[in-house]
C-alpha atoms as a PDB file:
ATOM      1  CA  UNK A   1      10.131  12.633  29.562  1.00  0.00           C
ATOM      2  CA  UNK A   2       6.847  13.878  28.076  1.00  0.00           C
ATOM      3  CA  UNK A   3       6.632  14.381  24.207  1.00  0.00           C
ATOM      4  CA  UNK A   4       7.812  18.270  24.151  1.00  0.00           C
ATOM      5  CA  UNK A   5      11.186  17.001  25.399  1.00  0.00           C
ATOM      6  CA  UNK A   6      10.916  14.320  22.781  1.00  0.00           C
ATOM      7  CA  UNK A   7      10.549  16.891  20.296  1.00  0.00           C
ATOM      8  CA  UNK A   8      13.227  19.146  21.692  1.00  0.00           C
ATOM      9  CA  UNK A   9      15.516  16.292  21.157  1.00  0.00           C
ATOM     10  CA  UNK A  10      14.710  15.494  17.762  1.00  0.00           C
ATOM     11  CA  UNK A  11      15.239  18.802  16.462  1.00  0.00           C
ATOM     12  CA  UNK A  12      18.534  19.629  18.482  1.00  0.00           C
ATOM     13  CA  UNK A  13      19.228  16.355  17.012  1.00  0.00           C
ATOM     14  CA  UNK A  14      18.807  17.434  13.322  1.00  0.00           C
ATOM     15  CA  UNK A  15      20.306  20.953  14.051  1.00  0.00           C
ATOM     16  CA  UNK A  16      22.979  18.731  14.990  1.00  0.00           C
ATOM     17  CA  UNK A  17      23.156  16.958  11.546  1.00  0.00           C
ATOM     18  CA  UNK A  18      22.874  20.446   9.813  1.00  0.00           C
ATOM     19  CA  UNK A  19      19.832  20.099   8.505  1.00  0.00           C
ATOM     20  CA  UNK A  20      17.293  22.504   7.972  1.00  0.00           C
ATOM     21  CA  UNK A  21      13.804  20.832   7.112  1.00  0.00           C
ATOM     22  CA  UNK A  22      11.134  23.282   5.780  1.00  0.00           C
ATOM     23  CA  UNK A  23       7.630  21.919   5.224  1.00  0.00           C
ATOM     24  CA  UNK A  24       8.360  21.998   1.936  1.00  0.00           C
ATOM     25  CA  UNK A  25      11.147  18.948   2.294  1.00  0.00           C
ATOM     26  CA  UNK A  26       8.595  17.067   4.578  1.00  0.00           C
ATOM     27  CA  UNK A  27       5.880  17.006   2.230  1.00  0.00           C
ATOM     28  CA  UNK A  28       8.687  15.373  -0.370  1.00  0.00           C
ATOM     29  CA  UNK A  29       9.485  13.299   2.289  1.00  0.00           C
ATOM     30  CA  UNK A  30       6.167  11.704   3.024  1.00  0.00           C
ATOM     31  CA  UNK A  31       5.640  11.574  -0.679  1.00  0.00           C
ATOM     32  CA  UNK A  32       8.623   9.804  -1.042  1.00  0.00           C
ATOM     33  CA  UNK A  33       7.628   7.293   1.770  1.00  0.00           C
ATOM     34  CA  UNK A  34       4.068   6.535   0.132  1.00  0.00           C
ATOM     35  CA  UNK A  35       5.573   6.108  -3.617  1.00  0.00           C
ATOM     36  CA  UNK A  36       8.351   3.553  -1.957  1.00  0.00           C
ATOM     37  CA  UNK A  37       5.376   1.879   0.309  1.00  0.00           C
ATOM     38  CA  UNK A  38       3.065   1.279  -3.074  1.00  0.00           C
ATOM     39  CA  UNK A  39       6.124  -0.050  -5.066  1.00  0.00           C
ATOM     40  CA  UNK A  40       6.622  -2.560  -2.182  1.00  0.00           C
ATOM     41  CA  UNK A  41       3.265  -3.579  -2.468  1.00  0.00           C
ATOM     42  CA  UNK A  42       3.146  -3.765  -6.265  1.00  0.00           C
ATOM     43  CA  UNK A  43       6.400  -6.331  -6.041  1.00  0.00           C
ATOM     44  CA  UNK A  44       4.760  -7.753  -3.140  1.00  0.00           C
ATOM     45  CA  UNK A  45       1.591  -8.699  -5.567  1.00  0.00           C
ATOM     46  CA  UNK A  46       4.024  -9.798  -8.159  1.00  0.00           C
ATOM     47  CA  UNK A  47       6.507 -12.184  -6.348  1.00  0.00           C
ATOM     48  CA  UNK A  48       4.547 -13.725  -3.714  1.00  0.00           C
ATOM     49  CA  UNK A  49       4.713 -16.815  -4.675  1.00  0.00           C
ATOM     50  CA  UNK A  50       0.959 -17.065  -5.417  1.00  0.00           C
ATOM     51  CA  UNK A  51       1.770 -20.418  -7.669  1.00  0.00           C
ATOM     52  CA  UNK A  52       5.115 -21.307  -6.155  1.00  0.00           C
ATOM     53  CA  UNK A  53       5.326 -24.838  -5.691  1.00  0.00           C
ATOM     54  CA  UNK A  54       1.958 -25.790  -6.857  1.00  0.00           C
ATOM     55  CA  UNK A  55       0.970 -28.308  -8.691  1.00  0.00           C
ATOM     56  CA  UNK A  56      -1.456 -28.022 -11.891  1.00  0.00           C
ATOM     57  CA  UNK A  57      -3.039 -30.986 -13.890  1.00  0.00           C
ATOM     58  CA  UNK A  58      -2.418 -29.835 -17.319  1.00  0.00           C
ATOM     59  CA  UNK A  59      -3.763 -31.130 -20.745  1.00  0.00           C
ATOM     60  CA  UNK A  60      -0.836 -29.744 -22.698  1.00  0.00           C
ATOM     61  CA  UNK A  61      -1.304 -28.971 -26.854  1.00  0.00           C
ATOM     62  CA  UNK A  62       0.540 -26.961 -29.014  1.00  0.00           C
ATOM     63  CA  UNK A  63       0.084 -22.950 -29.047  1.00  0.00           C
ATOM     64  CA  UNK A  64      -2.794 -22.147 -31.774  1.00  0.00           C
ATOM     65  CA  UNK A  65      -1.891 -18.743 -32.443  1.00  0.00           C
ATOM     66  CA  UNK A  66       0.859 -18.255 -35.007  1.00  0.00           C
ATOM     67  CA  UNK A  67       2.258 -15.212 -33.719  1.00  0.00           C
ATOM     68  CA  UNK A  68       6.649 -15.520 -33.319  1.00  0.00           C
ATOM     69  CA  UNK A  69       5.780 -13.834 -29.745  1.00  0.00           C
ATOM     70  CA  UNK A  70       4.372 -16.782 -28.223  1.00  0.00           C
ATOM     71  CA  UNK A  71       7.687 -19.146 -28.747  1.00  0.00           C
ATOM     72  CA  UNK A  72       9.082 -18.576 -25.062  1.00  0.00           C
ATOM     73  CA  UNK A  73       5.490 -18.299 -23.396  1.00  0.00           C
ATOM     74  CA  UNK A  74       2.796 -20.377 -21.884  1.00  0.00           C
ATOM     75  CA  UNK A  75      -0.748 -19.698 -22.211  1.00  0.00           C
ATOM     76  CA  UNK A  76      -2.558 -20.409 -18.643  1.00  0.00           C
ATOM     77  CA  UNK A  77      -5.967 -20.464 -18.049  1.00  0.00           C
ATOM     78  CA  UNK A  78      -7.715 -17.489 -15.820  1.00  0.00           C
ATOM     79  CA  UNK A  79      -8.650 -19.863 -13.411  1.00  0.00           C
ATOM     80  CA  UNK A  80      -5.298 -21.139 -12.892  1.00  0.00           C
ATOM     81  CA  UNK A  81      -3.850 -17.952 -12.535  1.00  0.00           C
ATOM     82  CA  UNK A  82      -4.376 -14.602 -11.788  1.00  0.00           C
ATOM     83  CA  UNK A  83      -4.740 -11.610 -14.750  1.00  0.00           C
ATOM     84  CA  UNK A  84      -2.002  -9.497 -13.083  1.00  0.00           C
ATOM     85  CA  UNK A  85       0.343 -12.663 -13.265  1.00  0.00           C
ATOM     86  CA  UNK A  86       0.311 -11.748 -17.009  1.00  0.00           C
ATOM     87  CA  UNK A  87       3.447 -10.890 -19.032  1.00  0.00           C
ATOM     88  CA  UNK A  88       5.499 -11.936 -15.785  1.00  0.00           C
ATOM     89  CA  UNK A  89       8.831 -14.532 -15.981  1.00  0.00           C
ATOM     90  CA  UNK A  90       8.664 -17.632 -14.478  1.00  0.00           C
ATOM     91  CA  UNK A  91       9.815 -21.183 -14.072  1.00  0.00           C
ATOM     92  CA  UNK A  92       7.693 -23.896 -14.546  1.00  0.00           C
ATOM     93  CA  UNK A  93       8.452 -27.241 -14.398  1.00  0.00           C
ATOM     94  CA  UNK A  94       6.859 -30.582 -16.139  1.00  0.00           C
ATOM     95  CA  UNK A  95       5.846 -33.554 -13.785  1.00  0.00           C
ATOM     96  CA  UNK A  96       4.229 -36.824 -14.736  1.00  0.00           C
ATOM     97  CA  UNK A  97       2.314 -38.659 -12.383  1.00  0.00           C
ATOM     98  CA  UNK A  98       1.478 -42.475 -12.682  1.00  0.00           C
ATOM     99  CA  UNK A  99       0.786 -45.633 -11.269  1.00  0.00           C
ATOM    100  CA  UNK A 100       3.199 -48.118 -10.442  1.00  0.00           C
ATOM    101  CA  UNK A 101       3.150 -51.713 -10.416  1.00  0.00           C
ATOM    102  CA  UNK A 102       2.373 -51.535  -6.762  1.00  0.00           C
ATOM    103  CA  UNK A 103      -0.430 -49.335  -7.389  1.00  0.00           C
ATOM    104  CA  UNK A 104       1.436 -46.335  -5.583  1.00  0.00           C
ATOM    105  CA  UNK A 105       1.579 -42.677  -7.224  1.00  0.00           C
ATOM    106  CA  UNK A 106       4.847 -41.815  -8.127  1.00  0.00           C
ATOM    107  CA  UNK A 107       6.000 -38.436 -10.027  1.00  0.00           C
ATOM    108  CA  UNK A 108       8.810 -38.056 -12.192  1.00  0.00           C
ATOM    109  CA  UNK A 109      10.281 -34.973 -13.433  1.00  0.00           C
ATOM    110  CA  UNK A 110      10.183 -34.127 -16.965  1.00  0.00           C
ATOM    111  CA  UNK A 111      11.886 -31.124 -17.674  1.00  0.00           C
ATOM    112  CA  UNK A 112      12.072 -27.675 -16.799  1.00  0.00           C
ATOM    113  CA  UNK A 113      11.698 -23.956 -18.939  1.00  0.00           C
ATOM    114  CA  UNK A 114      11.679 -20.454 -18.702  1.00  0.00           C
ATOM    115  CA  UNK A 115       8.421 -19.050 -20.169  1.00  0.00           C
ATOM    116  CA  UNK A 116       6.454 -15.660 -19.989  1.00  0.00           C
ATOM    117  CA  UNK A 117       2.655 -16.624 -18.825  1.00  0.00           C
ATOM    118  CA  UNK A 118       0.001 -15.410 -21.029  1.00  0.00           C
ATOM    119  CA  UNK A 119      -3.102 -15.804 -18.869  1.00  0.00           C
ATOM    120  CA  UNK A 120      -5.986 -15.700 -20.957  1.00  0.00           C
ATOM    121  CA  UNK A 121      -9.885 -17.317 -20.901  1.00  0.00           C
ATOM    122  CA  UNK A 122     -10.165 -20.943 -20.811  1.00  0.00           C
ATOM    123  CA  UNK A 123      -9.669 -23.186 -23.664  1.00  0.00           C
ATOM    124  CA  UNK A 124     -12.424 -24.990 -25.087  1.00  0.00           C
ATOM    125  CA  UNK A 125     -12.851 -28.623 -24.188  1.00  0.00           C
ATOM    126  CA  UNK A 126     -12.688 -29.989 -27.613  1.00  0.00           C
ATOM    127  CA  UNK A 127      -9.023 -28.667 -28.204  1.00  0.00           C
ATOM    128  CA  UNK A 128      -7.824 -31.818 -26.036  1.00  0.00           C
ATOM    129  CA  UNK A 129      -9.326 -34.516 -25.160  1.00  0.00           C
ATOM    130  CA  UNK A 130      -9.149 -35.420 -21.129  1.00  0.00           C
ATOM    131  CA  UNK A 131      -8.182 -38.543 -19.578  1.00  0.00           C
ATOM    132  CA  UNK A 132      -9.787 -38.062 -16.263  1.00  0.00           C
ATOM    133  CA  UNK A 133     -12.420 -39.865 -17.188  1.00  0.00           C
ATOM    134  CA  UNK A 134     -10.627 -43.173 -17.324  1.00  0.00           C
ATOM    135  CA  UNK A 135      -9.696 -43.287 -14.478  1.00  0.00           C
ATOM    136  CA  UNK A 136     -11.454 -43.274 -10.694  1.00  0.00           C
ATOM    137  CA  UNK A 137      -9.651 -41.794  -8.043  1.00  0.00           C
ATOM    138  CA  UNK A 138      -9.243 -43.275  -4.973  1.00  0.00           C
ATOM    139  CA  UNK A 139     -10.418 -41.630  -1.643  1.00  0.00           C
ATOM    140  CA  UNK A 140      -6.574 -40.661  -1.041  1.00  0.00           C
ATOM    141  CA  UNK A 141      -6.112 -39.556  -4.301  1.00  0.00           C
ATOM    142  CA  UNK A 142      -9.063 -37.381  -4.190  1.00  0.00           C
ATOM    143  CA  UNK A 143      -7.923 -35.384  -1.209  1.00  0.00           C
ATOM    144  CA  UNK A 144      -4.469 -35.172  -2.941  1.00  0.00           C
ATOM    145  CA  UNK A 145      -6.729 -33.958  -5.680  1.00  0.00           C
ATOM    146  CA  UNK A 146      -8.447 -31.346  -3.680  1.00  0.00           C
ATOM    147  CA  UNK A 147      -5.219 -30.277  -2.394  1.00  0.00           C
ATOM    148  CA  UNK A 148      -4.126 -29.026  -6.099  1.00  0.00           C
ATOM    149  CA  UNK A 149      -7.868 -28.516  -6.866  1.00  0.00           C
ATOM    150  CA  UNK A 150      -9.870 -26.345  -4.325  1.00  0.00           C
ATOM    151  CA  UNK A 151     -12.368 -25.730  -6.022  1.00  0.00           C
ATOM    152  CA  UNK A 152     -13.012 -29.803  -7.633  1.00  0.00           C
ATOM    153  CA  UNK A 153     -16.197 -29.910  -6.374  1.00  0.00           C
ATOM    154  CA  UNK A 154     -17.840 -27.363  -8.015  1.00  0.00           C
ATOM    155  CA  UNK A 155     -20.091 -28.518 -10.787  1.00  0.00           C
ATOM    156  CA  UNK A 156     -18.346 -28.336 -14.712  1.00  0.00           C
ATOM    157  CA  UNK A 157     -15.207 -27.697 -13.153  1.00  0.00           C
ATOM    158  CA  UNK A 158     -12.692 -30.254 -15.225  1.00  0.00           C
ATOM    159  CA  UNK A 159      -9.863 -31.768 -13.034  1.00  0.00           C
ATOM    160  CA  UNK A 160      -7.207 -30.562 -15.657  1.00  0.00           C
ATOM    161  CA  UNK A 161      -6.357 -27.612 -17.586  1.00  0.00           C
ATOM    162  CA  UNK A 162      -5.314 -27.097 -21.404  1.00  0.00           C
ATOM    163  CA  UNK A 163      -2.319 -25.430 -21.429  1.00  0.00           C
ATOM    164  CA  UNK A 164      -0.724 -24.271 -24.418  1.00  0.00           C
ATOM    165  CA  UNK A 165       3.296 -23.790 -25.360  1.00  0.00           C
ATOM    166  CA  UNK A 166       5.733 -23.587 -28.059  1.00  0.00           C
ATOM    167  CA  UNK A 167       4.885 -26.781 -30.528  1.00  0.00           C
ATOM    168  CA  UNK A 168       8.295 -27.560 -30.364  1.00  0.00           C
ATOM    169  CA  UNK A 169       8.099 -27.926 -26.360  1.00  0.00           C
ATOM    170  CA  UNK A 170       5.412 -29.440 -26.788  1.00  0.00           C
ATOM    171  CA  UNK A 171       6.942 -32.095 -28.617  1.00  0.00           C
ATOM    172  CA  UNK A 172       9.762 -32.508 -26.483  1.00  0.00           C
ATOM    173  CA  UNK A 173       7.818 -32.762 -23.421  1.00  0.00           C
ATOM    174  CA  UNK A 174       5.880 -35.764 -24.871  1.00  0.00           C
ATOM    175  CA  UNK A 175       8.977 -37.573 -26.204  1.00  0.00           C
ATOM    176  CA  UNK A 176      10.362 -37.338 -22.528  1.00  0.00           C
ATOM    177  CA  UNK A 177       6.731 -38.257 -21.325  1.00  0.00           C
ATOM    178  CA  UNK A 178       7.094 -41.322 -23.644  1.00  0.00           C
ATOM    179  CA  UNK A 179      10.430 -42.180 -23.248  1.00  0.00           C
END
């Protein structure tokens, strides 16, 4: 069977259907195709799962800006997450990681919230104060670092993020962080 017989086929095939394509309905067709193909790759971009189940060390403070819109968000840095992540849904969940008395890392779940990410420039350093400094990492927990952290060794780069939320979230997420 050589490709004229294919062709014969197909098109006793769609005279079969009662169709009757014109070039007209094939160019809609193949427009059609690419506009569906682009949308796919659009949600593709968005739902990926480009920060699904990854971890983030976080310096979390109350929002700054006073605007009503930024009650169900969370402000990420740029370097966290990408720009076209902004304005997009998501989960995110609290952890906090510490030493027990064994000297093992152990993380506990916090809590959990629905928040629209605002990804915006970085936050200067003097809005919250780091704790990274007082503490040295083991070699285990540095590779566990590097894990979360690509990019770690890179000169400047701080081992945490400021993150900013709700203040009322905020304030529940350190009374659960205390308690």
């Amino acid at each position: 069977m050589d490709i004229d017989d294919l062709w014969l086929k197909v098109g006793q095939f769609v005279s079969w259907l009662g169709i009757n394509p014109t070039e007209q309905d094939a160019i809609k067709a193949g427009l059609l195709i690419v506009f569906a193909l682009i949308t796919l790759m659009i949600l593709g971009d968005i739902y990926r799962g480009e920060i699904q189940n990854t971890l983030h060390r976080v310096r979390l403070i109350p929002n700054p800006a006073k605007d009503a819109t930024y009650r169900g968000s969370i402000q990420l840095s740029k370097r966290m997450v990408a720009s076209t992540l902004d304005g997009v849904f998501t989960n995110v969940i609290f952890y906090y990681r510490y030493r027990d008395h064994r000297g093992r890392i152990r993380t506990k779940r916090l809590t959990h919230d629905r928040a629209k990410l605002r990804v915006r420039a970085t936050f200067p350093e003097k809005i919250a104060i780091g704790r990274e400094k007082d503490h040295i990492y083991s070699d285990d927990e540095r590779i566990d670092l590097a894990k979360e952290l690509p990019d770690i060794e890179i000169a400047g780069r701080p081992t945490s993020e400021i993150v900013a939320m709700a203040r009322s979230k905020v304030d529940y997420i350190e009374a659960q962080w205390e308690a």
